[in-house]
C-alpha atoms as a PDB file:
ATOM      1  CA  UNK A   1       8.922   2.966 -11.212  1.00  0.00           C
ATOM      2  CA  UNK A   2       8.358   2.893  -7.221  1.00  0.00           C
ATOM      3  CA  UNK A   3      10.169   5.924  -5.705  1.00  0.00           C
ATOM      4  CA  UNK A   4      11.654   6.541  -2.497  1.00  0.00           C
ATOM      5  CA  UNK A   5       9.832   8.084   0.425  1.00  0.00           C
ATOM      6  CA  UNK A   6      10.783   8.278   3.968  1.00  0.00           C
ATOM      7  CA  UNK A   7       8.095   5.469   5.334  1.00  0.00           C
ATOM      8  CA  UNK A   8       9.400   2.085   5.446  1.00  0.00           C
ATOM      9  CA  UNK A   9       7.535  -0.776   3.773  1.00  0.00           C
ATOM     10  CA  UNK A  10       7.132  -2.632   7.028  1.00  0.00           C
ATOM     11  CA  UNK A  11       5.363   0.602   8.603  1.00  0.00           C
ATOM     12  CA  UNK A  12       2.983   1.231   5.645  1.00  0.00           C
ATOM     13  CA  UNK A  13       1.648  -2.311   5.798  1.00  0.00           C
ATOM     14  CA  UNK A  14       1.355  -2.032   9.928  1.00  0.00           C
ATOM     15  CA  UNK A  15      -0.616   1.253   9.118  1.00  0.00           C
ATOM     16  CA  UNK A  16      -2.863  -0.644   6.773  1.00  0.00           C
ATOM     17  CA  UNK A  17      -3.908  -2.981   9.279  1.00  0.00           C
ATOM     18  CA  UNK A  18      -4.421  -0.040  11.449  1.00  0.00           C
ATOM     19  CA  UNK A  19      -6.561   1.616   8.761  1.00  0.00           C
ATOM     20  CA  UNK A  20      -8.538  -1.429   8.023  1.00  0.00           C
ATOM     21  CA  UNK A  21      -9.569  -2.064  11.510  1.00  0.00           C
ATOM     22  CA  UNK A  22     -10.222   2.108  11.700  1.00  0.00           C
ATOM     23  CA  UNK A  23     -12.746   1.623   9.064  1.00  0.00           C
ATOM     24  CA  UNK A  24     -14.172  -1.543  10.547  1.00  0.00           C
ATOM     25  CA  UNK A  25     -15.276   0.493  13.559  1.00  0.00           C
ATOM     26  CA  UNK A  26     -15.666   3.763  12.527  1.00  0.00           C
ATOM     27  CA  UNK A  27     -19.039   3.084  11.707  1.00  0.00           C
ATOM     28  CA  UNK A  28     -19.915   2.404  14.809  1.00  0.00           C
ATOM     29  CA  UNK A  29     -17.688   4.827  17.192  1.00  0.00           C
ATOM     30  CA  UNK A  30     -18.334   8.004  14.934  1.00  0.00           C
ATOM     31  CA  UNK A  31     -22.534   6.593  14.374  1.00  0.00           C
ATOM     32  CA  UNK A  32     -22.942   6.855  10.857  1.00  0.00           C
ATOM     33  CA  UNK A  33     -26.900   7.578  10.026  1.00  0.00           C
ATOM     34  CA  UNK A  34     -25.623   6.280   6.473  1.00  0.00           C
ATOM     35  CA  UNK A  35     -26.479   2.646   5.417  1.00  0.00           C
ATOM     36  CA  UNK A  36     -24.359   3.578   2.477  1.00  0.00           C
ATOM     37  CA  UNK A  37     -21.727   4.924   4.606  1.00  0.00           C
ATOM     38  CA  UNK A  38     -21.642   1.838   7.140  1.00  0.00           C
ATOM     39  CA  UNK A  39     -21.466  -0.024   4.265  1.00  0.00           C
ATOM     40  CA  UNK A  40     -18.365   1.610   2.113  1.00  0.00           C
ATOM     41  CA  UNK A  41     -16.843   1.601   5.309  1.00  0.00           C
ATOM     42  CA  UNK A  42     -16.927  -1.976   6.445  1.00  0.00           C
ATOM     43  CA  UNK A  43     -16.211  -3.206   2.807  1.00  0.00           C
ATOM     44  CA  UNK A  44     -13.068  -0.449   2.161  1.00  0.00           C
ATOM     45  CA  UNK A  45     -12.180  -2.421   6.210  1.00  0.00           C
ATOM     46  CA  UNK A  46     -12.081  -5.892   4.667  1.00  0.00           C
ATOM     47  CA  UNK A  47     -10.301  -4.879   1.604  1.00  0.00           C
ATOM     48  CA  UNK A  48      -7.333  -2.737   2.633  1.00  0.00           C
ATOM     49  CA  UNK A  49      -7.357  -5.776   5.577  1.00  0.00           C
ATOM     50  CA  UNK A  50      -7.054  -8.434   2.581  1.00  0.00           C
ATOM     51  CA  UNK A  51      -4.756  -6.389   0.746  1.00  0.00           C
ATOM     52  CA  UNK A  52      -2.555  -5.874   3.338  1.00  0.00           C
ATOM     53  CA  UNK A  53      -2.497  -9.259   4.228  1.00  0.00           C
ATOM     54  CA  UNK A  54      -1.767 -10.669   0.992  1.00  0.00           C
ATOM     55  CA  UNK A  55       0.469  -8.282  -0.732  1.00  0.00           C
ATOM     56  CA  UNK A  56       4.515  -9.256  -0.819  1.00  0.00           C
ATOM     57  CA  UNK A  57       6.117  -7.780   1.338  1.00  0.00           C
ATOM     58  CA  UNK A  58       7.429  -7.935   5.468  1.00  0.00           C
ATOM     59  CA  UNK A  59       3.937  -7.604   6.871  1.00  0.00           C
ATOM     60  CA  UNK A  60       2.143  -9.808   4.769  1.00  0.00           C
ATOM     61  CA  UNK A  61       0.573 -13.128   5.658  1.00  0.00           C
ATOM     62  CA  UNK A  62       0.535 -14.645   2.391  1.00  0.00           C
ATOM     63  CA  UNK A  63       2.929 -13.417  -0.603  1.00  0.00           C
ATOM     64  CA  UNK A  64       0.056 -12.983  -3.643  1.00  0.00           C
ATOM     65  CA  UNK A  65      -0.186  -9.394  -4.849  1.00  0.00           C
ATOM     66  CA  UNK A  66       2.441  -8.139  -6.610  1.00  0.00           C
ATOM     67  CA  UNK A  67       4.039  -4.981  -4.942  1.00  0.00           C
ATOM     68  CA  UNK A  68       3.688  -3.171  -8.164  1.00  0.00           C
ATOM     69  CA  UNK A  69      -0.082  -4.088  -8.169  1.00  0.00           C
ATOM     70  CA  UNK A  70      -0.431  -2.786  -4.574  1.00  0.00           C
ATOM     71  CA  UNK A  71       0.891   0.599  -5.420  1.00  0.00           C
ATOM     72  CA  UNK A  72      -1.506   0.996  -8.113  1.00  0.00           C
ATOM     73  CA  UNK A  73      -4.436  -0.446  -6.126  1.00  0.00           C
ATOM     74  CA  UNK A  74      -3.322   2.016  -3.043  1.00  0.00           C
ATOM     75  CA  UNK A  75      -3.377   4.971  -5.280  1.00  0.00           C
ATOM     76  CA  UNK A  76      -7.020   4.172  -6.855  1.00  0.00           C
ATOM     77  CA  UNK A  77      -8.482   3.344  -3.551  1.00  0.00           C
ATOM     78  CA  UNK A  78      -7.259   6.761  -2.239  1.00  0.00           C
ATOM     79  CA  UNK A  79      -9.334   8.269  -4.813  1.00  0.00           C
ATOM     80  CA  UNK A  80     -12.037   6.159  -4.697  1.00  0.00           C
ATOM     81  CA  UNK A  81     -11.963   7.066  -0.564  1.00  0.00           C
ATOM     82  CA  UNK A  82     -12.491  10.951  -1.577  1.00  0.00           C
ATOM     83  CA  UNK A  83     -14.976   9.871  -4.313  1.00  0.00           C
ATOM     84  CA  UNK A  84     -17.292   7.829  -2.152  1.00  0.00           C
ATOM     85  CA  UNK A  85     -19.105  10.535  -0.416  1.00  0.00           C
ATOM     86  CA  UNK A  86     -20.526  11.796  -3.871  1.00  0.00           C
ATOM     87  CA  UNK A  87     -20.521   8.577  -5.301  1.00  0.00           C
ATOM     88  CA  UNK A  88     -23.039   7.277  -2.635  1.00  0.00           C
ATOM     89  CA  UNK A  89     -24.339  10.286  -1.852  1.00  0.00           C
ATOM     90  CA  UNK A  90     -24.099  10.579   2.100  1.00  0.00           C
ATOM     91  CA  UNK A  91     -21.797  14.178   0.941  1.00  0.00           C
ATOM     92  CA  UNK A  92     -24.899  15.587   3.460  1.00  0.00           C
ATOM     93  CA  UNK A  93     -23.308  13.988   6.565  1.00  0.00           C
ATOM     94  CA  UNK A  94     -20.477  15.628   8.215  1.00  0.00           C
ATOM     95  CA  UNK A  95     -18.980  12.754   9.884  1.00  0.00           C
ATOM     96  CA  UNK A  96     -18.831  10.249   7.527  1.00  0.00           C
ATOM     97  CA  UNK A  97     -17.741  12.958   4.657  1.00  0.00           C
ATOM     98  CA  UNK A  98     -14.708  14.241   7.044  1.00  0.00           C
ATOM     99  CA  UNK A  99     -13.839  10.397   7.406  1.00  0.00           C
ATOM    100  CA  UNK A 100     -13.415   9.195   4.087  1.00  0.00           C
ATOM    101  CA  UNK A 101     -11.768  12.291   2.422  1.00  0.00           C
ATOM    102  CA  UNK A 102      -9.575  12.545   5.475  1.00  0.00           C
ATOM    103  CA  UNK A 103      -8.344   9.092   5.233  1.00  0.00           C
ATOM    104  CA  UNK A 104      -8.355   8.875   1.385  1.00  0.00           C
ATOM    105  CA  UNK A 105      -5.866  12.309   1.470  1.00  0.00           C
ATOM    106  CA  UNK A 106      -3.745  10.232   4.182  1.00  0.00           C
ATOM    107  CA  UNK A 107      -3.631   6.993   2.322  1.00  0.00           C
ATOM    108  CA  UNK A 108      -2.345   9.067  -0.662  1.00  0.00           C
ATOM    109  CA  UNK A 109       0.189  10.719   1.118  1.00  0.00           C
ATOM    110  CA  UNK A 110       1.606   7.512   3.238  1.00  0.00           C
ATOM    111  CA  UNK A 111       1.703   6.229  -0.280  1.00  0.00           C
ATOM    112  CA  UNK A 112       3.569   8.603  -2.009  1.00  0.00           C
ATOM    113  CA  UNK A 113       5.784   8.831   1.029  1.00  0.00           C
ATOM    114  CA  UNK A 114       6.231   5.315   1.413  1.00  0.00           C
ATOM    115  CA  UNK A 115       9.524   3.501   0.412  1.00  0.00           C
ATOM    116  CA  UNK A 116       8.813   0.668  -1.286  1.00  0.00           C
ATOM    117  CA  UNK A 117      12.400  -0.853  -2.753  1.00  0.00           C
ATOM    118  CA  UNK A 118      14.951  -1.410   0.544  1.00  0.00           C
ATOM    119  CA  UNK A 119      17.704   1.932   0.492  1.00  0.00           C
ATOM    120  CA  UNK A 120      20.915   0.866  -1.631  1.00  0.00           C
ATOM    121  CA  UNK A 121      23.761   0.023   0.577  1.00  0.00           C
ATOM    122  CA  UNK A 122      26.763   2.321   0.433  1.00  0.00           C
ATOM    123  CA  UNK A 123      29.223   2.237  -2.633  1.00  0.00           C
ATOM    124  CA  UNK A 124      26.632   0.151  -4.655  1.00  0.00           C
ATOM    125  CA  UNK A 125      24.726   1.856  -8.030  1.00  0.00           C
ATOM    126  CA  UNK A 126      21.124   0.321  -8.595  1.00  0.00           C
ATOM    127  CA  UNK A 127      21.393  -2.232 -11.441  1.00  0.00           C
ATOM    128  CA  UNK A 128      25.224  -3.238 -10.987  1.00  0.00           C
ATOM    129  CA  UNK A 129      26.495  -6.381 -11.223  1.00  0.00           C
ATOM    130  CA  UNK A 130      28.766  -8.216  -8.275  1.00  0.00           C
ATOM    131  CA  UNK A 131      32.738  -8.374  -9.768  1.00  0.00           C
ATOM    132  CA  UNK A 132      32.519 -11.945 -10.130  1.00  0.00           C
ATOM    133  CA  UNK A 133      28.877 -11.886 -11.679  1.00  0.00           C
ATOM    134  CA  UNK A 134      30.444 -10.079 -15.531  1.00  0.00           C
ATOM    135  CA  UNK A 135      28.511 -13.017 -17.559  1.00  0.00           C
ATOM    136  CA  UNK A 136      25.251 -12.489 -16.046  1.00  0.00           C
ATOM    137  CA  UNK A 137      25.373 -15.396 -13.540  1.00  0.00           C
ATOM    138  CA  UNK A 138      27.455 -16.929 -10.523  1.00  0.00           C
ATOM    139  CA  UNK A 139      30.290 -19.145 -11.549  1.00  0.00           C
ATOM    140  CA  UNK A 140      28.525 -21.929 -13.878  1.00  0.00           C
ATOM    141  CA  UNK A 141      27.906 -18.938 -16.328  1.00  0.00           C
ATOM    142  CA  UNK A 142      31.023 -18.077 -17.582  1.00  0.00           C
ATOM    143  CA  UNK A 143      32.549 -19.071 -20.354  1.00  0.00           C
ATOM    144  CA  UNK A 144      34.751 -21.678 -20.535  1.00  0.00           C
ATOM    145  CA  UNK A 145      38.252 -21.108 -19.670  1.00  0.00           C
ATOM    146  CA  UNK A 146      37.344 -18.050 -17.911  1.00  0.00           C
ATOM    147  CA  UNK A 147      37.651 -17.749 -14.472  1.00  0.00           C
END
């Protein structure tokens, strides 16, 4: 089940565009020595970009990944962003270390804190049916005879 955090759908996909471009030039602005480090970083870039730009949703460009997928794909690349200093093995380097943990702790909490189903409007429970939807449709479903 998605929960409800205080960051708007539309902002966590702007700040995924943000993040992918961060990690398309960090590589360059901060001067990695790592080939392994350019490299995760330019890759994670294009990814989160892709993902972003294909995941349902107000920021997306074309509707193809599930939202439900996206959540659990956000929440494995955060660890996988922490990971990849060990993984790779450029732990040794200060910059690119600080980077990738930094932003994989971020990216967890923006997704935990992000709010992924629009806030129920006043007076309404989740899962309740309009008055003239009882039968489980608009009009055509009832019964006959009812009305």
């Amino acid at each position: 089940m998605l929960r409800q955090g205080p960051i708007p759908r539309f902002l966590h996909g702007f700040i995924e565009y943000a993040a992918a471009v961060l990690f398309l030039v960090a590589p360059f602005v901060l001067d990695f020595d790592s080939g392994a480090a350019t490299a995760a970083s330019i890759v994670t870039g294009v990814i989160v970009l892709v993902l972003a730009a294909s995941t349902e949703g107000p920021t997306s460009l074309i509707n193809y990944v599930p939202l439900a997928a996206h959540v659990v794909l956000d929440f494995a690349l955060a660890g996988v962003l922490i990971a990849l200093p060990f993984i790779l093995g450029f732990s040794d380097e200060t910059e690119p270390t600080v980077f990738f943990i930094a932003l994989g702790v971020l990216h967890l909490l923006i997704t935990i804190g992000t709010r992924f189903r629009p806030r129920d409007r006043p007076g309404e429970r989740r899962g309740a049916r309009a008055p003239d939807d009882e039968h489980g449709g608009g009009p055509e479903a009832r019964p006959v005879g009812h009305r």
